[in-house]
Protein backbone atom coordinates (compact mmCIF):
# COMPACT_ATOMS: atom_id res chain seq x y z
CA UNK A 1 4.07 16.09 -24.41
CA UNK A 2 2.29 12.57 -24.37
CA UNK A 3 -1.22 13.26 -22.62
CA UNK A 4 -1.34 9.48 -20.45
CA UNK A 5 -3.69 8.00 -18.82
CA UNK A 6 -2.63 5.27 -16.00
CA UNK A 7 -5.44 3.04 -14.93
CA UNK A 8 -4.40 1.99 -11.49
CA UNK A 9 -4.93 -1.50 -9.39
CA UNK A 10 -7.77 -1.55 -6.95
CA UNK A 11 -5.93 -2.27 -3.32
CA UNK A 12 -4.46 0.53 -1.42
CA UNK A 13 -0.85 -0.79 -0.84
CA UNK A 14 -0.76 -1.68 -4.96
CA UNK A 15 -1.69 2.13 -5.22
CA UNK A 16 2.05 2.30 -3.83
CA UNK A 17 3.38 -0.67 -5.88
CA UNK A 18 2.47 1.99 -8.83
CA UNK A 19 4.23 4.70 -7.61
CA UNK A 20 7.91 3.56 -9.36
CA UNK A 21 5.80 3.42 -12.13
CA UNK A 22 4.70 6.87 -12.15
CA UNK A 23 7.72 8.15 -11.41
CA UNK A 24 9.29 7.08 -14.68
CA UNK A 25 7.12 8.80 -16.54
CA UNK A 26 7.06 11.43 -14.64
CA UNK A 27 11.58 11.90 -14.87
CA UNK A 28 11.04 11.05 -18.50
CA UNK A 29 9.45 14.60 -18.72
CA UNK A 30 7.47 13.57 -22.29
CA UNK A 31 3.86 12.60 -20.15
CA UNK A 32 1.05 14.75 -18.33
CA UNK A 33 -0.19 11.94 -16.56
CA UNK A 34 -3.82 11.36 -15.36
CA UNK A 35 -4.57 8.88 -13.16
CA UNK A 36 -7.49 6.94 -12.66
CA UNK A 37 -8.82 4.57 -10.07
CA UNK A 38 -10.96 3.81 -6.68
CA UNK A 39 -11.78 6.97 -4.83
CA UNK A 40 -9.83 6.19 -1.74
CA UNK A 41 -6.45 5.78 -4.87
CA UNK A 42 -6.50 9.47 -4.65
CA UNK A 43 -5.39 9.93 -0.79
CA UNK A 44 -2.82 7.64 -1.53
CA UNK A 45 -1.38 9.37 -4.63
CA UNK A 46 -2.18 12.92 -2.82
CA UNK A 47 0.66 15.43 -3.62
CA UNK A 48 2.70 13.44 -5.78
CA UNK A 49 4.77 15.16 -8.31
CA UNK A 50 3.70 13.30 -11.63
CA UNK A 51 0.04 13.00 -11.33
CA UNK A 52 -1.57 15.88 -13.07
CA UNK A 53 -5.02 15.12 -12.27
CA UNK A 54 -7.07 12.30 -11.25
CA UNK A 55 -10.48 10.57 -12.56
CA UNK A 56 -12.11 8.83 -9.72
CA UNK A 57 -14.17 5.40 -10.84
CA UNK A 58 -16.03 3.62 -7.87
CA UNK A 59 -17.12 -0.27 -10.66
CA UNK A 60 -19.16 -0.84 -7.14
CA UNK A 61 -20.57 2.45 -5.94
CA UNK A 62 -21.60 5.37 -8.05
CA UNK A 63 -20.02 4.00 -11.37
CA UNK A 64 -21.79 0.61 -11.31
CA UNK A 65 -24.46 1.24 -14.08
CA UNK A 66 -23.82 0.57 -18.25
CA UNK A 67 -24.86 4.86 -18.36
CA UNK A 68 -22.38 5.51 -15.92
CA UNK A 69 -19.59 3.66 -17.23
CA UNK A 70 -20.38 5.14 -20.68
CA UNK A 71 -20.20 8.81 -19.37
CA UNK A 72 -16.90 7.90 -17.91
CA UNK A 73 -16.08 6.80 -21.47
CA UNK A 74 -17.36 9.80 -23.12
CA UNK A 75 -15.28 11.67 -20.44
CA UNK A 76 -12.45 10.26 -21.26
CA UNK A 77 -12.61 10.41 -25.20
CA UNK A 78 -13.15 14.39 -24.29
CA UNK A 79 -9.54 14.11 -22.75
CA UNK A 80 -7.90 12.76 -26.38
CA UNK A 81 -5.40 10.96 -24.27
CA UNK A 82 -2.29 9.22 -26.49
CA UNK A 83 -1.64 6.13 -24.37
CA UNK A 84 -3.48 4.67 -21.56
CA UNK A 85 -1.57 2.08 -19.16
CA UNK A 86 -3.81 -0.41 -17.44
CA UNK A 87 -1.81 -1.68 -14.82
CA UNK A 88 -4.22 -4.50 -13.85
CA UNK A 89 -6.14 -7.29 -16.03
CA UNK A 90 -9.46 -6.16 -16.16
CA UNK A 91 -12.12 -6.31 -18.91
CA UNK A 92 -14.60 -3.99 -18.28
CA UNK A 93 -11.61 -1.22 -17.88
CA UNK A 94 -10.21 -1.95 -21.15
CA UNK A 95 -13.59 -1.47 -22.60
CA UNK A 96 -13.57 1.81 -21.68
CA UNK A 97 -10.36 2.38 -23.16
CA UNK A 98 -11.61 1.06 -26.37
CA UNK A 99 -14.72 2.92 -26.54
CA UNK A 100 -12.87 6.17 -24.92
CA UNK A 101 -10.83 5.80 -28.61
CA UNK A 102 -7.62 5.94 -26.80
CA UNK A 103 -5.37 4.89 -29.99
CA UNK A 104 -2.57 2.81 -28.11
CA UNK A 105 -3.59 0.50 -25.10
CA UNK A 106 -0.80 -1.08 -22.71
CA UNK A 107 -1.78 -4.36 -20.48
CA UNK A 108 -1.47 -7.38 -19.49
CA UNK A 109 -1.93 -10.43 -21.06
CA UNK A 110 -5.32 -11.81 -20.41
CA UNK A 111 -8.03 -13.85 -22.07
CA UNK A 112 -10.52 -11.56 -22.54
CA UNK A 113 -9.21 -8.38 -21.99
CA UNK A 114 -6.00 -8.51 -24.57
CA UNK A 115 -8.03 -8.48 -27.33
CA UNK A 116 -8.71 -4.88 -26.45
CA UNK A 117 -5.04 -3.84 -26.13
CA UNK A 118 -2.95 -2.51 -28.66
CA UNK A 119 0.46 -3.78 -26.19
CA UNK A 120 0.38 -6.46 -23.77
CA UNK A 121 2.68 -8.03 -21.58
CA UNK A 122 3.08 -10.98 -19.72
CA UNK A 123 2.01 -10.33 -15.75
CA UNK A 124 5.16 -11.29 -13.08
CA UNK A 125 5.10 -14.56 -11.82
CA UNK A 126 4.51 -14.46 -7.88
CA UNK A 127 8.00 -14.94 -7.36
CA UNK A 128 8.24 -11.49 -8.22
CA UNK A 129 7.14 -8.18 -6.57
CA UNK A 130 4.07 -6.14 -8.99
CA UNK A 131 5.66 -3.03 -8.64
CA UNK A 132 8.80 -4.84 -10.63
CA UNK A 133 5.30 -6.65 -13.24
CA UNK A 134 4.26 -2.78 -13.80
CA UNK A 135 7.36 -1.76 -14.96
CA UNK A 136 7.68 -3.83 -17.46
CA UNK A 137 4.39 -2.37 -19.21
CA UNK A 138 6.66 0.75 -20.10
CA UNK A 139 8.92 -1.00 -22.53
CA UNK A 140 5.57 -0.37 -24.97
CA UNK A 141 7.01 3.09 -25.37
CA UNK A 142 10.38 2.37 -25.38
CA UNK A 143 11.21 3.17 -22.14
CA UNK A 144 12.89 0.70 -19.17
CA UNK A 145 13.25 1.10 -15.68
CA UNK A 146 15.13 -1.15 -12.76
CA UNK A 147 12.86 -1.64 -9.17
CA UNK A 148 13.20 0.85 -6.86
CA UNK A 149 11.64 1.76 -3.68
CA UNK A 150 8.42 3.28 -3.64
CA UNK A 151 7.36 7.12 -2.25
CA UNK A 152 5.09 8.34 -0.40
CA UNK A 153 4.53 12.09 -0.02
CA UNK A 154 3.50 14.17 3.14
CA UNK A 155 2.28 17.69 2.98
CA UNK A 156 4.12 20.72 5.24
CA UNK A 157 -0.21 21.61 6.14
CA UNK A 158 -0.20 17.27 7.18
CA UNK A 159 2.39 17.56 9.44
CA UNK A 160 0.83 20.91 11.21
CA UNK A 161 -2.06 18.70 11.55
CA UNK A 162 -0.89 16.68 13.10
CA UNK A 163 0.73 18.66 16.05
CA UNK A 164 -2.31 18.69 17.73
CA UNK A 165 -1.60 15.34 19.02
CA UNK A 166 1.23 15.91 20.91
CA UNK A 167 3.24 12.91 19.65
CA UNK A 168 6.44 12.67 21.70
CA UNK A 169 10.02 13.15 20.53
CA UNK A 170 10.76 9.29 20.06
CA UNK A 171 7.76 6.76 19.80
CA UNK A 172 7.56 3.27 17.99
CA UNK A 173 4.36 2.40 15.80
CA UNK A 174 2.85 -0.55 16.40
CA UNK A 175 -0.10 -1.52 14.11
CA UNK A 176 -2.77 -3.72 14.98
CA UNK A 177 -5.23 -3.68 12.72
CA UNK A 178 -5.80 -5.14 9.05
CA UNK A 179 -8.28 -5.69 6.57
CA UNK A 180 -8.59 -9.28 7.10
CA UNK A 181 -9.00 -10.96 10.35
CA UNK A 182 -6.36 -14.10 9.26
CA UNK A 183 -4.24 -11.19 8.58
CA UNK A 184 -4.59 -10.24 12.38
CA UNK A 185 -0.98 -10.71 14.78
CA UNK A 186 -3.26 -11.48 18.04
CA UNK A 187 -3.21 -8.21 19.71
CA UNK A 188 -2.29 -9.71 23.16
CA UNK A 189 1.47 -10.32 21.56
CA UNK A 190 1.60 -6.79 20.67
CA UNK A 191 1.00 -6.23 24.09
CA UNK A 192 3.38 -8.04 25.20
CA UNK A 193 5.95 -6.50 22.48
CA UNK A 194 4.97 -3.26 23.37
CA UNK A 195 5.84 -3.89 26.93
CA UNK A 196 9.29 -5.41 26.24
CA UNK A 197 9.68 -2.70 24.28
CA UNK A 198 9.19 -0.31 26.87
CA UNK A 199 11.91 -1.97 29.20
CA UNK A 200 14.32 -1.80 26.44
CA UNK A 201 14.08 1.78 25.13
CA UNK A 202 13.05 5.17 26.44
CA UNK A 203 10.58 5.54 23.16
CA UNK A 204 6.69 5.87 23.95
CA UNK A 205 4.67 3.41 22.18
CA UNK A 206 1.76 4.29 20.16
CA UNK A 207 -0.66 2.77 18.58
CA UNK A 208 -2.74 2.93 15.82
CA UNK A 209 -5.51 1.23 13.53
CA UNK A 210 -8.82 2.08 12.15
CA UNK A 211 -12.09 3.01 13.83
CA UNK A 212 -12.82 -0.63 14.13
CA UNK A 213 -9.55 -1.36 15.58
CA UNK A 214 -10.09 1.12 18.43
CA UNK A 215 -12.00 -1.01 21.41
CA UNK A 216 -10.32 -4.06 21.21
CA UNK A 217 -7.17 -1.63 21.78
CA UNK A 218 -8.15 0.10 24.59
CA UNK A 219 -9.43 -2.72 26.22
CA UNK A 220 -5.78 -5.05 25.62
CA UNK A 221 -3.72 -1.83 26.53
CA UNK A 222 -6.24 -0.68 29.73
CA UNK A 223 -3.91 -3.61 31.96
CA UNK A 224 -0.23 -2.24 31.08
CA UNK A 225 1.69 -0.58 33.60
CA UNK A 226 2.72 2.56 31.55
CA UNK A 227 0.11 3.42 29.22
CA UNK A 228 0.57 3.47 25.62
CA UNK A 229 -0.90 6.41 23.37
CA UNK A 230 -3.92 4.77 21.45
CA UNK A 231 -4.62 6.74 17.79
CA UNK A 232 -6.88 4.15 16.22
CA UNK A 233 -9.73 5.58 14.45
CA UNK A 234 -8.58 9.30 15.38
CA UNK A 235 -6.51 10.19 12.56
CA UNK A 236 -7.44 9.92 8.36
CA UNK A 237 -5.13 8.01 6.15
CA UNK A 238 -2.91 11.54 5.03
CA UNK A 239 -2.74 12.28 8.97
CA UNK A 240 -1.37 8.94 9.98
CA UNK A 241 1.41 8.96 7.42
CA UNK A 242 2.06 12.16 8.84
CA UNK A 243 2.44 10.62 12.23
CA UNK A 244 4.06 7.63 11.04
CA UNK A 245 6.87 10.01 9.13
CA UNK A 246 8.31 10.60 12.97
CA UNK A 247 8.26 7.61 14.51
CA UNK A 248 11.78 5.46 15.56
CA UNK A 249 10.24 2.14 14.08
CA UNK A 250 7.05 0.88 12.63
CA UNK A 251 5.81 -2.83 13.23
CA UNK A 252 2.80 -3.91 11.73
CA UNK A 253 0.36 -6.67 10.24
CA UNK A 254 0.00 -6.78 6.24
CA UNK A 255 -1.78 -3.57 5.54
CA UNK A 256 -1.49 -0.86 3.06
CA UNK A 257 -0.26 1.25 5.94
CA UNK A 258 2.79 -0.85 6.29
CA UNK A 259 3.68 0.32 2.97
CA UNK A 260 3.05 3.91 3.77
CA UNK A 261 5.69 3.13 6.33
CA UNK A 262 8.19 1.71 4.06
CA UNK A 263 7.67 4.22 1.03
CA UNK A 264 8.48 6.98 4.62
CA UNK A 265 12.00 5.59 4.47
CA UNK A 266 10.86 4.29 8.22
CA UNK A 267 12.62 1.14 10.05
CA UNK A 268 9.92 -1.25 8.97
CA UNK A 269 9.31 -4.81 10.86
CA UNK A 270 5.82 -6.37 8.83
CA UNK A 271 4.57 -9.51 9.56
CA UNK A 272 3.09 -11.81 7.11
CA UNK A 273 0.64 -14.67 7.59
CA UNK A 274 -1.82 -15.64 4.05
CA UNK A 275 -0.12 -13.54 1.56
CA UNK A 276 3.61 -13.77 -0.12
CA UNK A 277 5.93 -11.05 0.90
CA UNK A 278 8.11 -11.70 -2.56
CA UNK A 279 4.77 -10.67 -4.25
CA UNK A 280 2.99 -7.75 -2.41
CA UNK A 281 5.41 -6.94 0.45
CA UNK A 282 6.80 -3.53 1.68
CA UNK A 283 9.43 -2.43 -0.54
CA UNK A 284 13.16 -1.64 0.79
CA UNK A 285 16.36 -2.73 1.59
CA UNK A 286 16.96 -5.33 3.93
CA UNK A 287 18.54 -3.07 6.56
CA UNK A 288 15.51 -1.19 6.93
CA UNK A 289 13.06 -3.30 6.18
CA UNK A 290 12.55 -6.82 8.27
CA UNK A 291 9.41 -8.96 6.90
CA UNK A 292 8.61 -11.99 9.07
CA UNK A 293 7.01 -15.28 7.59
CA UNK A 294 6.69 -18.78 8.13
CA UNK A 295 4.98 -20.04 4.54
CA UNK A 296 5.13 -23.64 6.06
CA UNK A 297 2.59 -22.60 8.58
CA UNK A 298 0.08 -21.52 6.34
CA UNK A 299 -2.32 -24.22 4.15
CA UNK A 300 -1.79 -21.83 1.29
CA UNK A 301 -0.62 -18.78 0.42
CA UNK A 302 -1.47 -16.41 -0.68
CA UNK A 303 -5.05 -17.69 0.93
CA UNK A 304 -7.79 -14.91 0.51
CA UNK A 305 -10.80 -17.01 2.40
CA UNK A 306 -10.94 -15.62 5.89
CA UNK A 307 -12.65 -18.46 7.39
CA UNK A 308 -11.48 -21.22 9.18
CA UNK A 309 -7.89 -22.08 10.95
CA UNK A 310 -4.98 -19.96 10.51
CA UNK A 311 -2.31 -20.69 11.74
CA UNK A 312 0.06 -18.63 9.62
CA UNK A 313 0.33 -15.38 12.34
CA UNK A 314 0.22 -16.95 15.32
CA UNK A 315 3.69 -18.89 14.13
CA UNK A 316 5.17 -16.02 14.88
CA UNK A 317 6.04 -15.51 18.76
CA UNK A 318 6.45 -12.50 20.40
CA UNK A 319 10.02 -13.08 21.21
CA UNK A 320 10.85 -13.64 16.83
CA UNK A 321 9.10 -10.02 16.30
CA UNK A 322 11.08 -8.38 19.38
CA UNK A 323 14.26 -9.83 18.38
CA UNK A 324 13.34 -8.13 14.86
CA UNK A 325 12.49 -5.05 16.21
CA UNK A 326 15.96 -4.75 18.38
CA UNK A 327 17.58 -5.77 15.22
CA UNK A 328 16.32 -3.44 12.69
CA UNK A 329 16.49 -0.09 15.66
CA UNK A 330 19.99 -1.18 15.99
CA UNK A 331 20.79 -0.66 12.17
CA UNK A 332 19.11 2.34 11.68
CA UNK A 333 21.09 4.03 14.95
């Protein structure tokens, strides 16, 4: 057995573009695979199959200091790991591998950090998605693998948890939040989804969001005529997928939930604004998954400043997503 160490990308929904990734060495059955990344990696990657054991590094917390990030070498070189897969370009990673003696280093190309690699690929080009750009980092150890949808596993204890909400037997999802206010649908058009919604089906609508997200819910929702169930900021990430996992349909903003969704196997309608669906969207087929986006509205994309006009979400009208959503039920039925 190869003892492997996979370096994972910072943002939550890339935790999931990994997951393919994983997987393959995981079915290849020659890897014990330790993971490492930002603490919050971990809930994502919670009960999956091929990671053995995970090494949490927080560059902007705990970690920050040279001593710490030399300890975390030092812990590492006490590991003897064979092969270490850093699945994004970053130097002060790499260094670690290097001083951490691992002998064979996989990457990406990069100007500064290559140097430190033993292997090192070309990243995809934006017209591809980065779970497909990770893959092709395995081909350093002769092995190959085609795209594939990504997983996402819930516990048997998650979904008892969850029973104390009383969810009913068919709901629809709808997601208001995100990390980025330009990545925002403006909640009064999910209210007005949500109550279209209700007229065409007998589902409940719930939804959901961080503990930031929770006010400006309550207060949109407070003037519909039958009330929606509001779980924003009452549920952790593992109890949410567990919520998520019984839902009819899930319609959201750009968020690493969204992908939670899709790697569920869920009827998935995302909406896109500032950032390229080819390159970071939900993965799936097109019968399950609808993504909505109007690149000519935005000035850029992807754009990551949140500041200023953007018009890139409110392009998209109530009556596009709706249509979407009666679409993608009607496939899944």
């Amino acid at each position: 057995m190869l003892n492997t160490l996979v370096i994972l990308p910072n943002w939550f929904g890339e935790v999931l573009f990994a997951e393919p990734f994983l997987r393959t060495l995981y079915q290849d059955g020659k890897h014990e695979v330790t993971v490492l990344g930002w603490p919050q990696a971990e809930i994502v990657l919670k009960n999956h199959p091929a990671v053995k054991a995970f090494i949490p590094f927080d560059e902007k917390g705990r970690d920050r200091s040279l001593f710490k990030k030399w300890q975390l070498s030092k812990t590492l070189k006490s590991h003897h790991f064979d092969v270490a897969f850093i699945l994004r370009p970053s130097l002060s990673r790499t260094f670690l591998l290097k001083l951490a003696g691992i002998p064979k280093r996989v990457g990406f190309a990069h100007n500064k950090s290559q140097k430190l690699l033993t292997d090192f690929f070309e990243p995809a080009d934006s017209q591809r998605h980065k779970a497909e750009g990770y893959l092709k980092l395995l081909n350093a150890i002769g092995l190959s693998a085609t795209p594939s949808d990504y997983r996402y596993f819930v516990s048997d204890a998650e979904r008892q948890a969850v029973e104390a909400f009383a969810l009913p037997e068919k709901f629809i999802v709808l997601h208001a939040g995100a990390n980025w206010d330009h990545k925002r649908w403006p909640i009064q058009r999910f209210i007005q989804l949500a109550e279209y919604l209700q007229k065409e089906f007998e589902y409940e609508i719930v939804f959901t969001g961080a503990e930031a997200d929770r006010a400006e819910i309550e207060v949109a929702v407070a003037g519909m005529a039958k009330q929606p169930r509001v779980l924003a900021g009452k549920t952790n990430i593992r109890e949410l997928g567990a919520c998520i996992e019984g839902c009819q349909l899930f319609v959201s903003n750009d968020t690493g939930i969204t992908h939670i969704a899709a790697a569920l196997d869920k009827p998935v309608v995302a909406l896109f604004g500032p950032t390229s669906p080819a390159f970071t969207g939900p993965m799936g087929d097109g019968e399950r998954v609808t993504v909505l986006h109007k690149p000519d509205a935005c000035p850029e994309i992807p754009c990551f400043d949140p500041q200023g006009d953007h018009p890139g979400m409110k392009s998209l009208s109530v009556d596009e997503v709706l249509a979407a959503c009666l679409k993608t039920i009607a496939k899944d039925k």
